[in-house]
N, C-alpha and C. Protein backbone atom coordinates (compact mmCIF):
# COMPACT_ATOMS: atom_id res chain seq x y z
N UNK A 1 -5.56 -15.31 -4.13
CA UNK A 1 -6.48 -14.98 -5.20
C UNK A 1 -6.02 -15.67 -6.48
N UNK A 2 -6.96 -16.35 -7.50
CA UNK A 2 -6.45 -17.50 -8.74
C UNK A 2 -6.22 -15.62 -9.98
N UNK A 3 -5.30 -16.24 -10.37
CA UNK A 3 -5.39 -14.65 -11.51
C UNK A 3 -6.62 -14.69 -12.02
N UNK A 4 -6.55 -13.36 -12.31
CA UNK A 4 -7.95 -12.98 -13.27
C UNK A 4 -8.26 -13.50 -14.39
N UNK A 5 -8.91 -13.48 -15.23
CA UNK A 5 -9.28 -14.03 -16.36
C UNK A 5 -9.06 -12.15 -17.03
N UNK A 6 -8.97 -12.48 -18.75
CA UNK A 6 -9.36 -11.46 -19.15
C UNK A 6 -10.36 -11.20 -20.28
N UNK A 7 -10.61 -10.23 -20.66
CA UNK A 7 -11.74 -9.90 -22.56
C UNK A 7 -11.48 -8.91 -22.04
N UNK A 8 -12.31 -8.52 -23.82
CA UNK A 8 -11.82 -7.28 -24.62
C UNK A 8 -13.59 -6.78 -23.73
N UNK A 9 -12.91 -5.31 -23.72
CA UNK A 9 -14.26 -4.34 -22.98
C UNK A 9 -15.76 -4.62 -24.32
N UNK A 10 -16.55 -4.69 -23.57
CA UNK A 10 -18.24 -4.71 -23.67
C UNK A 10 -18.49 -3.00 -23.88
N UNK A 11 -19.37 -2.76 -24.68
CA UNK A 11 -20.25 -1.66 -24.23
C UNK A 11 -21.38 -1.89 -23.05
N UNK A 12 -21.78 -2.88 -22.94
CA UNK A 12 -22.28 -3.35 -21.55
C UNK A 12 -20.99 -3.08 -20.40
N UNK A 13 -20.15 -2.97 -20.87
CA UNK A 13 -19.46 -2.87 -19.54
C UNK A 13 -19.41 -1.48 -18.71
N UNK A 14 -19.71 -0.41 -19.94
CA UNK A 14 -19.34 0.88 -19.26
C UNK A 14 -20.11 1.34 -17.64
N UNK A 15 -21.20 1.15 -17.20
CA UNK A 15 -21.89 1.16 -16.14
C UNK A 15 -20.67 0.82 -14.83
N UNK A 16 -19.99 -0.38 -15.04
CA UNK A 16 -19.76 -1.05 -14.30
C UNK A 16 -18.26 -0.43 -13.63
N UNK A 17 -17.48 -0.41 -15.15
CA UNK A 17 -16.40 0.23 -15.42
C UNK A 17 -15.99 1.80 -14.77
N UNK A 18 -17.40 2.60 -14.90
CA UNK A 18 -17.16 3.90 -14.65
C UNK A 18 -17.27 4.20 -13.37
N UNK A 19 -17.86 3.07 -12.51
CA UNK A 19 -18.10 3.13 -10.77
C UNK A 19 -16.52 2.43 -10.38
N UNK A 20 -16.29 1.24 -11.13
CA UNK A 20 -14.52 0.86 -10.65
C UNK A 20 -13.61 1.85 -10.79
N UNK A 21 -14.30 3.15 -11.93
CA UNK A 21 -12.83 4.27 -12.34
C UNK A 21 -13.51 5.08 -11.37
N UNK A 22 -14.02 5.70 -10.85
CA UNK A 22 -14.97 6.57 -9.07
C UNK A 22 -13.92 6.36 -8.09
N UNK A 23 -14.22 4.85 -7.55
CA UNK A 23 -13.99 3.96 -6.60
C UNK A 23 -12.51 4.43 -6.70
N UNK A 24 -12.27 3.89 -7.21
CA UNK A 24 -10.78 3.43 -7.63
C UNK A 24 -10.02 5.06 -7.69
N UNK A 25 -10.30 6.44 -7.99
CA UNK A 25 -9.38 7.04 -8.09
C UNK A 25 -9.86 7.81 -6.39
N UNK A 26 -10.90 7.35 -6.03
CA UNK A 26 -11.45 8.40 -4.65
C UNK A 26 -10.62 7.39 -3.43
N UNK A 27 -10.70 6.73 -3.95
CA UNK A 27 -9.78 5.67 -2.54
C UNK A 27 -8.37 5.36 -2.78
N UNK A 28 -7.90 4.84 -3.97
CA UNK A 28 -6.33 4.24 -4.14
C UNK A 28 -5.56 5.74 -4.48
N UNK A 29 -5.70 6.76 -4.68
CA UNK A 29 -5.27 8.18 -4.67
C UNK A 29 -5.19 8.99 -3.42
N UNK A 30 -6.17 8.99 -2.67
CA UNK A 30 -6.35 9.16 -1.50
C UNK A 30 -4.64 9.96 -1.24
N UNK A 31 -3.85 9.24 -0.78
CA UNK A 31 -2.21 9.82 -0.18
C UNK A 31 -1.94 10.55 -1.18
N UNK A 32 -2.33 10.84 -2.20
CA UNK A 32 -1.76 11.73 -3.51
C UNK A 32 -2.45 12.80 -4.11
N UNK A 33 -3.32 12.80 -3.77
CA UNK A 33 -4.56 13.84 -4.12
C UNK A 33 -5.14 14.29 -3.41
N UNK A 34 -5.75 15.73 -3.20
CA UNK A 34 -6.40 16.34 -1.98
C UNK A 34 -8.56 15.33 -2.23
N UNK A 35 -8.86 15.93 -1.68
CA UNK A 35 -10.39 15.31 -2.19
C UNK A 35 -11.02 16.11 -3.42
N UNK A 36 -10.61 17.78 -3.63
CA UNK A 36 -11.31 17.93 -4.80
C UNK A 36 -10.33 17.86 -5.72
N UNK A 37 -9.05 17.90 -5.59
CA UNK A 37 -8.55 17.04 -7.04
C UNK A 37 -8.91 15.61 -7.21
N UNK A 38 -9.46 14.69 -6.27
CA UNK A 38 -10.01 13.49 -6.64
C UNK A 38 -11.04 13.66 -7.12
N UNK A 39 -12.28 14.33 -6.72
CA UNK A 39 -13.47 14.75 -6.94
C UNK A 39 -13.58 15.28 -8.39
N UNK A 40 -13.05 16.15 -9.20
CA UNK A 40 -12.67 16.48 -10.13
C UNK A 40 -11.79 15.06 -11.84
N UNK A 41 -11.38 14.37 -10.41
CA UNK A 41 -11.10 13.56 -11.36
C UNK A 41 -11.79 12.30 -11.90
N UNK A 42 -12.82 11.94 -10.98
CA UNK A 42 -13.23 10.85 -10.69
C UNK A 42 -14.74 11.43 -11.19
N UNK A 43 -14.78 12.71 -11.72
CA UNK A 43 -15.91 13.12 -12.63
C UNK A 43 -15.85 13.19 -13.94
N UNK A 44 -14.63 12.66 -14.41
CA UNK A 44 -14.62 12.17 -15.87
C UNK A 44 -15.51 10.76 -16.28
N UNK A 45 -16.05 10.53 -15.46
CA UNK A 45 -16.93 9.26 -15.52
C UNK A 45 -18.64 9.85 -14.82
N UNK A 46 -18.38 10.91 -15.20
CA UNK A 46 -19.91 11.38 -14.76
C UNK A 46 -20.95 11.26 -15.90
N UNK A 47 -20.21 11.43 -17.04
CA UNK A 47 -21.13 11.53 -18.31
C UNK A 47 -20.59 9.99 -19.16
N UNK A 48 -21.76 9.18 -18.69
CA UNK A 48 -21.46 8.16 -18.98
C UNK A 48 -20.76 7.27 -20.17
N UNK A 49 -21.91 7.99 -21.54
CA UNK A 49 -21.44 8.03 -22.79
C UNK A 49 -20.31 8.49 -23.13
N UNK A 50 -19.90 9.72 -22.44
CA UNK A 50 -18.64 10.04 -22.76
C UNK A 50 -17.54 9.30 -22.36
N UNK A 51 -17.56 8.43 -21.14
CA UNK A 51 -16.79 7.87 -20.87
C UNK A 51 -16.65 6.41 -21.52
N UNK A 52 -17.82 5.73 -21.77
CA UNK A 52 -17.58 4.79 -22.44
C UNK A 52 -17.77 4.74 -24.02
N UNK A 53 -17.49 7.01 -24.94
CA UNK A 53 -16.98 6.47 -25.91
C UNK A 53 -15.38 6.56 -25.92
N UNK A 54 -14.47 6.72 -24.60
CA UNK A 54 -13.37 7.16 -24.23
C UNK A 54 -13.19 5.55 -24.94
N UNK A 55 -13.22 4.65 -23.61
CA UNK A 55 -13.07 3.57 -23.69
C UNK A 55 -13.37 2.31 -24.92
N UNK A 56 -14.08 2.88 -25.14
CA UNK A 56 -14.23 1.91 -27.05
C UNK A 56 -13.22 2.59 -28.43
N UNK A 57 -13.05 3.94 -27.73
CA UNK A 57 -12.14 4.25 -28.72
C UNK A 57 -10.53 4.24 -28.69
N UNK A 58 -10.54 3.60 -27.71
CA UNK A 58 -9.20 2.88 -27.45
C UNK A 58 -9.56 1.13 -27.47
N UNK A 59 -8.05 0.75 -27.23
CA UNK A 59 -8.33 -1.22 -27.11
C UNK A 59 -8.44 -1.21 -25.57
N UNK A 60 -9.80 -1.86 -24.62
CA UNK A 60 -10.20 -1.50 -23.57
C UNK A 60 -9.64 -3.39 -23.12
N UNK A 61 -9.30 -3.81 -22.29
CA UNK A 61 -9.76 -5.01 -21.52
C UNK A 61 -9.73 -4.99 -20.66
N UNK A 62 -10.77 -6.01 -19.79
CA UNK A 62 -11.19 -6.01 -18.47
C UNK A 62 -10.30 -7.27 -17.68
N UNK A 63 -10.12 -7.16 -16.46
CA UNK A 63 -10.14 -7.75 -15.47
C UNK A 63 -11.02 -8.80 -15.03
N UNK A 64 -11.55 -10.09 -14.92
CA UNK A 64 -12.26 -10.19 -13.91
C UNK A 64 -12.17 -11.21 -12.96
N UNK A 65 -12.76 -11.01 -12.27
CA UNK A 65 -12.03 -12.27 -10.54
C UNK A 65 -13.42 -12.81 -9.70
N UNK A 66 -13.80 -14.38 -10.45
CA UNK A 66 -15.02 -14.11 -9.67
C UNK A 66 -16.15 -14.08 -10.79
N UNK A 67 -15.73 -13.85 -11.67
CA UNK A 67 -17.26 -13.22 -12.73
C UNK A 67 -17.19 -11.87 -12.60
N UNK A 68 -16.60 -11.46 -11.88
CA UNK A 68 -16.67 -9.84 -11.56
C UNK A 68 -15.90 -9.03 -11.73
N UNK A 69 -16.00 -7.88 -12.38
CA UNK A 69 -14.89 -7.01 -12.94
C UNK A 69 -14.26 -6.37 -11.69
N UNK A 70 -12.72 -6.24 -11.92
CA UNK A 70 -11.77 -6.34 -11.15
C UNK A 70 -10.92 -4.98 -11.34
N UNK A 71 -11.05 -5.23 -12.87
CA UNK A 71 -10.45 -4.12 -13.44
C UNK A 71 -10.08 -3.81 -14.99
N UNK A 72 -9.85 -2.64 -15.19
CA UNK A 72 -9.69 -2.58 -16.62
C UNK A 72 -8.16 -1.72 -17.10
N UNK A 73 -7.68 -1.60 -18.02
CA UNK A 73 -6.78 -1.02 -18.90
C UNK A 73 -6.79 -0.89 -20.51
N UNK A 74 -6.47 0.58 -20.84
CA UNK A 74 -6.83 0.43 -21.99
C UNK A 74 -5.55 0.96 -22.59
N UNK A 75 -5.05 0.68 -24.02
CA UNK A 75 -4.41 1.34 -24.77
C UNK A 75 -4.48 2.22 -25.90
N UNK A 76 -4.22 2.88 -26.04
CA UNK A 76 -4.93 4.38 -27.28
C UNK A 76 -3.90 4.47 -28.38
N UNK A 77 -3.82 4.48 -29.70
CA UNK A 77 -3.02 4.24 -30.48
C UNK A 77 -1.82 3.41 -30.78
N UNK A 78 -2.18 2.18 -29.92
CA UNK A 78 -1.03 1.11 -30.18
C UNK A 78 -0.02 1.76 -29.06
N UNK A 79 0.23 2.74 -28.69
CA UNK A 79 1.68 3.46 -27.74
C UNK A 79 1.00 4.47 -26.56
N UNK A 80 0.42 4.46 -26.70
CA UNK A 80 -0.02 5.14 -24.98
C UNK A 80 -0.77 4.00 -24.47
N UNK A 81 0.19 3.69 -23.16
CA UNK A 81 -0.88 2.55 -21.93
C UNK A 81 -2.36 4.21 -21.66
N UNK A 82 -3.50 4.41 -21.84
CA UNK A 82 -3.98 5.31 -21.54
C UNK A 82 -4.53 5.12 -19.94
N UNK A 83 -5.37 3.94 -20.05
CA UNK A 83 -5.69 3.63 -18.01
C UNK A 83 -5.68 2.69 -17.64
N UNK A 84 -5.16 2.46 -16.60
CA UNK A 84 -5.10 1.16 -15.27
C UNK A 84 -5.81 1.18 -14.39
N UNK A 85 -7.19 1.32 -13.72
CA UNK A 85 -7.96 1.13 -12.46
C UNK A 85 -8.26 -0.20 -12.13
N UNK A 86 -8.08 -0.27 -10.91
CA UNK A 86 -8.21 -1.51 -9.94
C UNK A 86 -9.25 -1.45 -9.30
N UNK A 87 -10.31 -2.13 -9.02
CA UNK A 87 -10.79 -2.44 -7.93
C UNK A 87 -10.01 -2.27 -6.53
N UNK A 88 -10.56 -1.05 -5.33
CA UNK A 88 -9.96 -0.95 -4.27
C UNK A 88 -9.59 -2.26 -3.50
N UNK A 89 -10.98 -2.55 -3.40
CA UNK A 89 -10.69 -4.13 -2.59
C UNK A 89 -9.39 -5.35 -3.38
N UNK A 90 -9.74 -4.89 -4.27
CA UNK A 90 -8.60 -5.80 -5.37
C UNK A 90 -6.83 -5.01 -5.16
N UNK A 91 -6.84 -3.88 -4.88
CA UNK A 91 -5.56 -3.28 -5.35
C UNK A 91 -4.28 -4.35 -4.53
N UNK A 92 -3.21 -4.04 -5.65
CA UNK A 92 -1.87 -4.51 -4.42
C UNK A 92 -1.60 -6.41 -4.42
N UNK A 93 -3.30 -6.77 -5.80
CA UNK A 93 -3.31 -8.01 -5.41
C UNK A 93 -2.93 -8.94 -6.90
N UNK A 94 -2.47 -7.98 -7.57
CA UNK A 94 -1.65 -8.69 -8.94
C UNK A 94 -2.92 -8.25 -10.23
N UNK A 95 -3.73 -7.77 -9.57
CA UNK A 95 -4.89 -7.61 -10.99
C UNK A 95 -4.05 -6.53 -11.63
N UNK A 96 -2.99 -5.39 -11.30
CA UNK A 96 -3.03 -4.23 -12.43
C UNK A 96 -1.33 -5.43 -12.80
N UNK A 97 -1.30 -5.87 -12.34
CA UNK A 97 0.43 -6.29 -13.01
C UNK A 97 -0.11 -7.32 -14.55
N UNK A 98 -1.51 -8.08 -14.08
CA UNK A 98 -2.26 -8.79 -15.21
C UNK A 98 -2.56 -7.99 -16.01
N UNK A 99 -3.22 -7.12 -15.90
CA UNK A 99 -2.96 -6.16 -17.03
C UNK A 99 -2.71 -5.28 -17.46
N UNK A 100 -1.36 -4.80 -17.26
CA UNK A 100 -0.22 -3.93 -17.45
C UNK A 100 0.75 -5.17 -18.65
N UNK A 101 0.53 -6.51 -17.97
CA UNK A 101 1.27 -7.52 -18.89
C UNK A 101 0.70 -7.13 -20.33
N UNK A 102 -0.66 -7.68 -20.26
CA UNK A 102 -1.64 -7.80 -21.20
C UNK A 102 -1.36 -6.71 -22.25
N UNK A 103 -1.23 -5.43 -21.81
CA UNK A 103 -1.37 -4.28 -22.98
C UNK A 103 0.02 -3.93 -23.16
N UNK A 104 1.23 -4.58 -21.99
CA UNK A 104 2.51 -4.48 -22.97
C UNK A 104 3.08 -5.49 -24.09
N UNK A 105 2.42 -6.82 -24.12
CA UNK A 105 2.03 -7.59 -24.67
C UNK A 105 1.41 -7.06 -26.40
N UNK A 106 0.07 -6.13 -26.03
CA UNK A 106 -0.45 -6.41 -27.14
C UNK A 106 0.67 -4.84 -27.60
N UNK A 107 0.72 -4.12 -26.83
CA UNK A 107 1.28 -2.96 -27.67
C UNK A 107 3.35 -3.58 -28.49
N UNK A 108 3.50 -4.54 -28.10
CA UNK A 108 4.75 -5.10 -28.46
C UNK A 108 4.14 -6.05 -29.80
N UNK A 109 3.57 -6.57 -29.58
CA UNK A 109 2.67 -7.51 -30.96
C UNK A 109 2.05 -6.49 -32.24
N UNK A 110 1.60 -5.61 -32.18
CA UNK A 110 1.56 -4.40 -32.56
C UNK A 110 2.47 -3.44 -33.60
N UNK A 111 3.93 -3.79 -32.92
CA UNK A 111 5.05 -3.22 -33.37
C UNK A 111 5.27 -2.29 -33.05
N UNK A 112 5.32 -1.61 -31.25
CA UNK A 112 5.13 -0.65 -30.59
C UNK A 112 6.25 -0.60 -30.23
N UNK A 113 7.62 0.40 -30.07
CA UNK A 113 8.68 0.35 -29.54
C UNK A 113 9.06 0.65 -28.23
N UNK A 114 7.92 1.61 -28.31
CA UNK A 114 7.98 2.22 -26.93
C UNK A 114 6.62 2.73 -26.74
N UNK A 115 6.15 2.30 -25.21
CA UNK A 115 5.39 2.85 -24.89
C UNK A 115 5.08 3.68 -23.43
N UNK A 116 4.21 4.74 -24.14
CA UNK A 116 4.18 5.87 -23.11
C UNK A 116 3.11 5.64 -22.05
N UNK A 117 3.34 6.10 -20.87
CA UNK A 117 1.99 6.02 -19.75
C UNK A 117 2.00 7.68 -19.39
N UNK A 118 1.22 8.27 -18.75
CA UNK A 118 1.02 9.79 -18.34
C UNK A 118 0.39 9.08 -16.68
N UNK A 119 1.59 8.74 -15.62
CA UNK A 119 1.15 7.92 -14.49
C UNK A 119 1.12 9.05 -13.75
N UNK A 120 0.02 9.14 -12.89
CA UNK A 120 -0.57 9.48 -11.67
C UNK A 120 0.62 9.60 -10.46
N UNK A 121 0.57 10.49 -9.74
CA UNK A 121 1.61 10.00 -8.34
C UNK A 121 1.29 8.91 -7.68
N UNK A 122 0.16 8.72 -7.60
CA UNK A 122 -0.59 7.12 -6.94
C UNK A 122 0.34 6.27 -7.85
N UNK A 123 0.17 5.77 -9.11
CA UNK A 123 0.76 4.96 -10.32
C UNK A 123 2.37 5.29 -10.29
N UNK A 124 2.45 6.25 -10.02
CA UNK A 124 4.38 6.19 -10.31
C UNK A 124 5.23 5.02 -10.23
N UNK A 125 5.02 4.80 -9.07
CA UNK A 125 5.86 3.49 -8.24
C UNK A 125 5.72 2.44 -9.31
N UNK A 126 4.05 1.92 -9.56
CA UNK A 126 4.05 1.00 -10.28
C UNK A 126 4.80 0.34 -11.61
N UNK A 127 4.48 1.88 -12.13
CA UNK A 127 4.94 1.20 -13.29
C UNK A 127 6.58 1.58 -13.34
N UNK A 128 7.61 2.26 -12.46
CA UNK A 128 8.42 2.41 -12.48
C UNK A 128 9.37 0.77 -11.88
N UNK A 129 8.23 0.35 -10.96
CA UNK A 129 8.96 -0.86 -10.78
C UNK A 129 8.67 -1.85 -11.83
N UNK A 130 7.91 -1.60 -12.88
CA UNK A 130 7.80 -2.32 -14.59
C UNK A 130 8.56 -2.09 -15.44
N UNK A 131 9.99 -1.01 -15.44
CA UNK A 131 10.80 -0.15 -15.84
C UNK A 131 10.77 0.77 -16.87
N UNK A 132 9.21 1.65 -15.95
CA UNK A 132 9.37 2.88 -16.77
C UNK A 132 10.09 3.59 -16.47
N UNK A 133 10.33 4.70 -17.20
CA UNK A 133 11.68 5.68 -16.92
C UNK A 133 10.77 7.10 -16.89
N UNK A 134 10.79 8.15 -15.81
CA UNK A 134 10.37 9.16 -16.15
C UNK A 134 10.93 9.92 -16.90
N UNK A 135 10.19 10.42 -17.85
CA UNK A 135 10.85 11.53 -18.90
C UNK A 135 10.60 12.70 -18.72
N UNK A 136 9.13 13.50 -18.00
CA UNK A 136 8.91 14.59 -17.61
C UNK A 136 8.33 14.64 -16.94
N UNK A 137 7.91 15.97 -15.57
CA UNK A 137 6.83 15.85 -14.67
C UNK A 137 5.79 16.60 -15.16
N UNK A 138 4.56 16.49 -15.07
CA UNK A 138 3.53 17.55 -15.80
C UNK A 138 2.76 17.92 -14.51
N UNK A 139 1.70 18.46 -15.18
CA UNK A 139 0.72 19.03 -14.37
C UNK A 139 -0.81 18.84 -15.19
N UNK A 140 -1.65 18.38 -15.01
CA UNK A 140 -3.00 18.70 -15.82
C UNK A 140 -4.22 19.25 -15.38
N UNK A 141 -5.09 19.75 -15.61
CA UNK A 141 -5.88 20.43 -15.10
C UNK A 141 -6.89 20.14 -15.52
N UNK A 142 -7.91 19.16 -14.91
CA UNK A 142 -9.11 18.48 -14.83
C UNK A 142 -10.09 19.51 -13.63
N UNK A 143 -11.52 19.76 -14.51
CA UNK A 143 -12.34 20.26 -13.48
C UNK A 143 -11.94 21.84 -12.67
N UNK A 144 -10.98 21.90 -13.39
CA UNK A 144 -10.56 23.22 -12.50
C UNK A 144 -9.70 22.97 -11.45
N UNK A 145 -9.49 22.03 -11.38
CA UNK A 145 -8.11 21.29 -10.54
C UNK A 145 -6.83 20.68 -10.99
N UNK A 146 -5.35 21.23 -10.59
CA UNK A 146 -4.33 20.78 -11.18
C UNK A 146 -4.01 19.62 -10.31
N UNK A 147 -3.55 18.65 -11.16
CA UNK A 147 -3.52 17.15 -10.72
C UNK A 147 -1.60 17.30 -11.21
N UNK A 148 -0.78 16.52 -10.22
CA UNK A 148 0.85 16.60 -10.99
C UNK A 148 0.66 14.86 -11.45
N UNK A 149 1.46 14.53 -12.40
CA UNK A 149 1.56 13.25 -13.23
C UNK A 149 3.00 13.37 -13.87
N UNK A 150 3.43 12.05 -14.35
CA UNK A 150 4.69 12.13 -14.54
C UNK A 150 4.42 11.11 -15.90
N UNK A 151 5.37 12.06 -17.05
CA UNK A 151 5.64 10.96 -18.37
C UNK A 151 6.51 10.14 -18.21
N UNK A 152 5.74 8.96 -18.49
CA UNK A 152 6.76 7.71 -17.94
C UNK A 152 6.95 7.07 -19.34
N UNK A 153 8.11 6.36 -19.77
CA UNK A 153 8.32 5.21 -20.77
C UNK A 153 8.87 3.91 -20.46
N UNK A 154 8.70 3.07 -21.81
CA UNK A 154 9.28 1.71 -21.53
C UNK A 154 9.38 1.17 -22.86
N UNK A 155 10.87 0.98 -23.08
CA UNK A 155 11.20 0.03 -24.76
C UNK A 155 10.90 -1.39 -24.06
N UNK A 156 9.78 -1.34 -25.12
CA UNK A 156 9.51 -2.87 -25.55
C UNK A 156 10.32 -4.00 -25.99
N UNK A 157 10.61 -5.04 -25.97
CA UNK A 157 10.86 -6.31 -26.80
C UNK A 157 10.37 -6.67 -28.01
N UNK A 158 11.11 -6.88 -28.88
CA UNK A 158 10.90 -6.49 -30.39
C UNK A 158 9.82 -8.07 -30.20
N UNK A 159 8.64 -7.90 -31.01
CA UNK A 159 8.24 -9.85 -31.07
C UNK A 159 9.11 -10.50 -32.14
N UNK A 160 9.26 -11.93 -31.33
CA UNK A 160 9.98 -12.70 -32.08
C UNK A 160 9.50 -12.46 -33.60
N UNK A 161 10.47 -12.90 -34.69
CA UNK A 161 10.41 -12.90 -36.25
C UNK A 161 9.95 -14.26 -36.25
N UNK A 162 8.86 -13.59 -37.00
CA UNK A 162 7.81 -14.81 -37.88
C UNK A 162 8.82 -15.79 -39.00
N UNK A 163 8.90 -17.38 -39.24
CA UNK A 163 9.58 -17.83 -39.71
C UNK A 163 11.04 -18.12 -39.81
N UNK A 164 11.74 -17.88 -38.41
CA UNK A 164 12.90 -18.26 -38.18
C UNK A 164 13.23 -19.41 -38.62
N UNK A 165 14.72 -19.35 -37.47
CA UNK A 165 15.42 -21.11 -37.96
C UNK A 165 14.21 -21.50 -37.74
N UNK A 166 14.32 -23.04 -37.87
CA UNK A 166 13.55 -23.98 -37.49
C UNK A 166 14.63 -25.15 -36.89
């Protein structure tokens, strides 16, 4: 697969976006979630508007492979990675490592020291092999269903200083 290309999220995109965040937590969760804690979760994208004013009110970018969205991640105050969904057919295939780069990137450009993720048991692995560090295990309760998640971190790389030697 050629890497993805990326941009900054569309409000045209939310339609598209909110069936990849469905997809994506009813299938790549699957080993980690019963079906109505997926069901429950994967209904935060039921109310459309709401979900895509989630996503504009964070820095959203997309994925895409193909012309076709692949996937998205967004960041919420410069320091929370807030979401990573993949395309199922896509997972496992470098689209979330593209942009997991991307938003540690912009949250380090930023002047972000550290940033937090609230990863999924599905997500653990991931970003632990990106070297997050768990800091706590939680629990949240979406829909009337407790979902377990783990606070994960990661110190950034300071960006280079503007006007060095030369």
């Amino acid at each position: 697969m050629t890497s993805p290309g990326l941009r900054p999220y569309l409000p045209s995109d939310a339609p598209a976006l909110a069936a990849l965040f469905r997809a994506s937590v009813e299938e790549l969760a699957a080993e980690d979630y019963d079906t109505d804690q997926r069901e429950a979760w994967a209904a935060a994208a039921d109310d459309e508007a709401a979900f895509a004013a989630k996503l504009a009110s964070a820095l959203t970018i997309v994925a895409l492979v193909g012309g076709e969205v692949a996937g998205f991640a967004s960041l919420k105050d410069n320091n929370l990675f807030e979401m990573l969904y993949v395309r199922p057919d896509l997972a496992r295939q470098g689209v979330g490592s593209v942009l997991a780069d991307a938003i540690e990137k912009l949250a380090g450009a930023r002047g972000t020291k550290t940033l937090t993720v609230e990863a999924s048991d599905s997500a653990r692995d991931f970003f632990a092999a990106r070297g997050y560090v768990g800091r706590s295990r939680n629990t949240v309760t979406i829909g009337g269903e407790w979902l377990g998640a783990t606070t994960m971190t990661r110190e950034l790389a300071a960006p280079p200083a503007a006007g060095g030697p030369h």
